[in-house]
PDB file of N, CA and C in Angstrom:
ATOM      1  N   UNK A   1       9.436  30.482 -13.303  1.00  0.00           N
ATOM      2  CA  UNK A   1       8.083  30.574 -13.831  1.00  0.00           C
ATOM      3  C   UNK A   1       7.484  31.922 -13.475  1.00  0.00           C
ATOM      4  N   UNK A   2       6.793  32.572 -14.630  1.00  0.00           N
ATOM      5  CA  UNK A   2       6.170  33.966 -13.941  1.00  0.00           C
ATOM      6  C   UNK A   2       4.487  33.400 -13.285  1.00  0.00           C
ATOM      7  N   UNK A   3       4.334  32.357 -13.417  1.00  0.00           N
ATOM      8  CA  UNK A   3       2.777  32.515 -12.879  1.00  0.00           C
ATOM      9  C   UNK A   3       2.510  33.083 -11.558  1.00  0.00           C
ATOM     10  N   UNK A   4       2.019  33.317 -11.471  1.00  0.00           N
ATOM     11  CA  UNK A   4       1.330  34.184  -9.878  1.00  0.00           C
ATOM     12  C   UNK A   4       2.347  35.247  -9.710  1.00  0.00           C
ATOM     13  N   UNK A   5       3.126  35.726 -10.586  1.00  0.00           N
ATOM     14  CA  UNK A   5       3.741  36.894 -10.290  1.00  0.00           C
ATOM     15  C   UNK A   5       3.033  38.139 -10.936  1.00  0.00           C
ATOM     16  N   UNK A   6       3.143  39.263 -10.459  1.00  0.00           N
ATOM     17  CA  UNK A   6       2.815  40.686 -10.970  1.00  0.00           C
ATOM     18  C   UNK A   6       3.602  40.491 -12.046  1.00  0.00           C
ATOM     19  N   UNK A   7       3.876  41.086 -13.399  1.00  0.00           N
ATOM     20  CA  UNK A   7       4.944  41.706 -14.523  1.00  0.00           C
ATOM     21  C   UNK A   7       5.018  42.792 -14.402  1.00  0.00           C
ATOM     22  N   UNK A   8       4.042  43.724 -14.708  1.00  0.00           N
ATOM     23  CA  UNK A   8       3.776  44.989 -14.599  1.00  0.00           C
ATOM     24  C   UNK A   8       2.049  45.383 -14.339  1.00  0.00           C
ATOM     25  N   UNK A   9       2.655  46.909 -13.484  1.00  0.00           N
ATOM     26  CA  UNK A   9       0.978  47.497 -13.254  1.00  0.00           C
ATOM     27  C   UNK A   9       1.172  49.057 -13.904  1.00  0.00           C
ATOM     28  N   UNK A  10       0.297  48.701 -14.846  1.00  0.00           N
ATOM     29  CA  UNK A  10       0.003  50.057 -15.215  1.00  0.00           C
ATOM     30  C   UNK A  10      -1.501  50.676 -15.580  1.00  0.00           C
ATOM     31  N   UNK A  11      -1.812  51.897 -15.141  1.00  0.00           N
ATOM     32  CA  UNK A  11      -3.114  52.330 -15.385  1.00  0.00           C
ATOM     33  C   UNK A  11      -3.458  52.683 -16.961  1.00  0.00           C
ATOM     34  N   UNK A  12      -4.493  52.604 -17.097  1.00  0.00           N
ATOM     35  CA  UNK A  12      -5.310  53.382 -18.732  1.00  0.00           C
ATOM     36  C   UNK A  12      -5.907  54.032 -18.005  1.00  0.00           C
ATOM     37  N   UNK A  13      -6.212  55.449 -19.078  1.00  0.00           N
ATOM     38  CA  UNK A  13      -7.551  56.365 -18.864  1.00  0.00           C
ATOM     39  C   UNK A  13      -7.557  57.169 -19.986  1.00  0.00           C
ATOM     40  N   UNK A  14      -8.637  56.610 -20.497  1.00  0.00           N
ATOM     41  CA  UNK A  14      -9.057  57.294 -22.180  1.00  0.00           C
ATOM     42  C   UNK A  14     -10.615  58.225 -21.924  1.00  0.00           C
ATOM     43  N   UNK A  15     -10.623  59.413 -22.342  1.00  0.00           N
ATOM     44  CA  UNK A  15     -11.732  59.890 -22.355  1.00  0.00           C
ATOM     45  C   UNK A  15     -12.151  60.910 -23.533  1.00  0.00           C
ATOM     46  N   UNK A  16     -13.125  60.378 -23.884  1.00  0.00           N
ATOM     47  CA  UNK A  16     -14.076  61.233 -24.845  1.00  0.00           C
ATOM     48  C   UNK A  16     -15.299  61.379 -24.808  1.00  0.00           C
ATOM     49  N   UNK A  17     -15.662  63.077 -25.359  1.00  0.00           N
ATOM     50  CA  UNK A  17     -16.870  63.247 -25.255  1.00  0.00           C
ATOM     51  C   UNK A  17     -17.826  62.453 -25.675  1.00  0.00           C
ATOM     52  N   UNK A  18     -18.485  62.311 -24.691  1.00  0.00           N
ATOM     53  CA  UNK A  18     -20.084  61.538 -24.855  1.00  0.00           C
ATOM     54  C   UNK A  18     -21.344  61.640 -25.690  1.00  0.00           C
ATOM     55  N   UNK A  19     -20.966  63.441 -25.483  1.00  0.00           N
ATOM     56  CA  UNK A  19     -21.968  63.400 -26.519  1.00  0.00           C
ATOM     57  C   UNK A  19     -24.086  63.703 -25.687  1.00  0.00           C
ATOM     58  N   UNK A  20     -24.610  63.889 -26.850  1.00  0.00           N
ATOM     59  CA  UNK A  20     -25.946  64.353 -25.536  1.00  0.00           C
ATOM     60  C   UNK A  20     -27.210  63.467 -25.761  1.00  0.00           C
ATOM     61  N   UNK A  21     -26.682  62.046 -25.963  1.00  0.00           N
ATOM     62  CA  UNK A  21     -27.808  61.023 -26.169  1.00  0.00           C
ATOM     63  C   UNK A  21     -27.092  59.733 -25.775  1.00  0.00           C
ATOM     64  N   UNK A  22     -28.061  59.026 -25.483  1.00  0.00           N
ATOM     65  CA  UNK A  22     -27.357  57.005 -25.728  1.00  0.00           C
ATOM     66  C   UNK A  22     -26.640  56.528 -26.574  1.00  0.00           C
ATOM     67  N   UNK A  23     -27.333  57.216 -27.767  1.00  0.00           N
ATOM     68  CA  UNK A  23     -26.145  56.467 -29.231  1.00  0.00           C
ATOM     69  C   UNK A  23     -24.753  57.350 -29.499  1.00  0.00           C
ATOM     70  N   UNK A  24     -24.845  58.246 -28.890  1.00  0.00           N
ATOM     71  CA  UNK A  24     -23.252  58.805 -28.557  1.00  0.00           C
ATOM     72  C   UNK A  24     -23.019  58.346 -27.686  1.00  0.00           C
ATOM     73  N   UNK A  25     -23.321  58.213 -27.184  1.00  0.00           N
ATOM     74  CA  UNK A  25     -22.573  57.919 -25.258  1.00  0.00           C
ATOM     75  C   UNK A  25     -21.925  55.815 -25.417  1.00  0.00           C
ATOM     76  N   UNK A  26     -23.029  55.523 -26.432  1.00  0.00           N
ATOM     77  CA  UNK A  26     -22.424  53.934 -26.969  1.00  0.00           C
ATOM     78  C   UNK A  26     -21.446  54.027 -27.878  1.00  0.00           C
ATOM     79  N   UNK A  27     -21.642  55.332 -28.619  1.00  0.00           N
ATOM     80  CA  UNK A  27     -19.955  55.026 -29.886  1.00  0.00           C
ATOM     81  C   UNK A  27     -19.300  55.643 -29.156  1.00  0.00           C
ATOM     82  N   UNK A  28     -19.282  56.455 -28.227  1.00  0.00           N
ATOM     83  CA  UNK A  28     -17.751  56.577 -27.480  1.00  0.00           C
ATOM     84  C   UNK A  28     -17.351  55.659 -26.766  1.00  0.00           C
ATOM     85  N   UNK A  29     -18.135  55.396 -26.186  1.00  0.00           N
ATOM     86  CA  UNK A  29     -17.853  53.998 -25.174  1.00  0.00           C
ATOM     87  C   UNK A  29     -17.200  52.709 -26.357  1.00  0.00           C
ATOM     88  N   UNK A  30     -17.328  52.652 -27.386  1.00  0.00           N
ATOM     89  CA  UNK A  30     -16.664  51.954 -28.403  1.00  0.00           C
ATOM     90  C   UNK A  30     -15.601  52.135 -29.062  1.00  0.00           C
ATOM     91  N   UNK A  31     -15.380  53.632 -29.026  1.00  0.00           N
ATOM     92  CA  UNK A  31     -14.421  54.195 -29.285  1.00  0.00           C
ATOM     93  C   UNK A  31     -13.343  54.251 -28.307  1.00  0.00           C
ATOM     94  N   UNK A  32     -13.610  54.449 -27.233  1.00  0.00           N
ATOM     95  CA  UNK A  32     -12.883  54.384 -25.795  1.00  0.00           C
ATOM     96  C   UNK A  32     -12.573  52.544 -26.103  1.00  0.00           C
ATOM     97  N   UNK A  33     -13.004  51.723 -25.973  1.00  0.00           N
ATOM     98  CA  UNK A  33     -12.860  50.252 -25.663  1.00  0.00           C
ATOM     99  C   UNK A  33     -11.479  49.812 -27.041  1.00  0.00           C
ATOM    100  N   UNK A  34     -12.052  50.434 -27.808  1.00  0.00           N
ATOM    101  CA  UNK A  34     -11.174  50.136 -29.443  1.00  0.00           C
ATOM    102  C   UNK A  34      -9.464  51.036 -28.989  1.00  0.00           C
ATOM    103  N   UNK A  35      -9.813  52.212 -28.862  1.00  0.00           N
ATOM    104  CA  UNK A  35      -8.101  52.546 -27.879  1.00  0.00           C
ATOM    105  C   UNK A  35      -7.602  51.526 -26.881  1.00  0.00           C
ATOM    106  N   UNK A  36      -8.397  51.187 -26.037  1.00  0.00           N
ATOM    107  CA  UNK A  36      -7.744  50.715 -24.716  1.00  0.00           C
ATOM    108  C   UNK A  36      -7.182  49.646 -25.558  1.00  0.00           C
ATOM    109  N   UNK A  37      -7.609  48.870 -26.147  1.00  0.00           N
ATOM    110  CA  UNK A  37      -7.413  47.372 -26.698  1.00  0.00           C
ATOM    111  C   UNK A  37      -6.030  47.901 -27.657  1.00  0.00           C
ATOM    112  N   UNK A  38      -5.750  49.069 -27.849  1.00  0.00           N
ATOM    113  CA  UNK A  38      -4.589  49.178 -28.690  1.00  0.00           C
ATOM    114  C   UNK A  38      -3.529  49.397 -27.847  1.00  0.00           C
ATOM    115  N   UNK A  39      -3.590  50.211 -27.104  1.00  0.00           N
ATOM    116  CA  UNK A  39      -3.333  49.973 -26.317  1.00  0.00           C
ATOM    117  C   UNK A  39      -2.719  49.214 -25.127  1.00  0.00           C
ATOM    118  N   UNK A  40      -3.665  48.357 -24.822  1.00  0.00           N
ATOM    119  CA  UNK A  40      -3.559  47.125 -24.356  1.00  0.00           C
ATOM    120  C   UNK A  40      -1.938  46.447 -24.955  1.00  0.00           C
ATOM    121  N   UNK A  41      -2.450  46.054 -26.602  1.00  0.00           N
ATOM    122  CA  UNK A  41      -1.679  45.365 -27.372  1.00  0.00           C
ATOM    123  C   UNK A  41       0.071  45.683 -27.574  1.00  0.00           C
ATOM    124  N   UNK A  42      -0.104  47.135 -27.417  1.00  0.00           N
ATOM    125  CA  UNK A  42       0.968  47.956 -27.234  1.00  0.00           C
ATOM    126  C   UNK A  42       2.233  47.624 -26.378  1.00  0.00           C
ATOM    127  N   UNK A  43       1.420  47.613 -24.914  1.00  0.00           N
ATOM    128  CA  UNK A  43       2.151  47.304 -23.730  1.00  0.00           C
ATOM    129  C   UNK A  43       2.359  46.171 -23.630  1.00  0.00           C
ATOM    130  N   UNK A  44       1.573  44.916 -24.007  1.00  0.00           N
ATOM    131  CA  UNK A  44       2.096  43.431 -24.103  1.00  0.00           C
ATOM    132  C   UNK A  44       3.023  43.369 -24.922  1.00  0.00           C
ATOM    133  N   UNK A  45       3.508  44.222 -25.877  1.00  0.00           N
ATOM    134  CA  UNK A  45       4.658  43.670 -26.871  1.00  0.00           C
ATOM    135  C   UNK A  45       5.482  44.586 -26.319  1.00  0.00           C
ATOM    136  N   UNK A  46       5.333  45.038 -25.873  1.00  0.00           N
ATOM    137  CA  UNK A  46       6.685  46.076 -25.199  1.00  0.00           C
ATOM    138  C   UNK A  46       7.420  44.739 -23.666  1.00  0.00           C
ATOM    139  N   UNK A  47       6.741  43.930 -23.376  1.00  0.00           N
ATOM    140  CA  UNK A  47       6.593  42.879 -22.193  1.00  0.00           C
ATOM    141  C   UNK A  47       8.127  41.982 -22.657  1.00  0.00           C
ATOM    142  N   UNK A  48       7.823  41.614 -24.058  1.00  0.00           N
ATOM    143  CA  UNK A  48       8.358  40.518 -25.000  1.00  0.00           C
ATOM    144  C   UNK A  48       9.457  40.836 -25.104  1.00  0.00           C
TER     145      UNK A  48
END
């Protein structure tokens, strides 16, 4: 059974400019979240 086991550890770090207000600094931050999640998806099927 893998439960309570580690599989793998791996870091993310996505960065983009922010930008010089709130409503940039929220679509990057959306933009950043929308990579990671591909991301994300990436490395779970690489698992399989």
């Amino acid at each position: 059974s893998k439960a309570g086991k580690v599989l793998r550890h791996r870091q993310f770090q996505i960065q983009l400019p922010a930008g010089n207000d709130a409503a940039a600094g929220a679509h990057a931050m959306q933009q950043a979240v929308d990579q990671l999640i591909l991301e994300l998806q990436q490395d779970i099927l690489q698992l399989n």
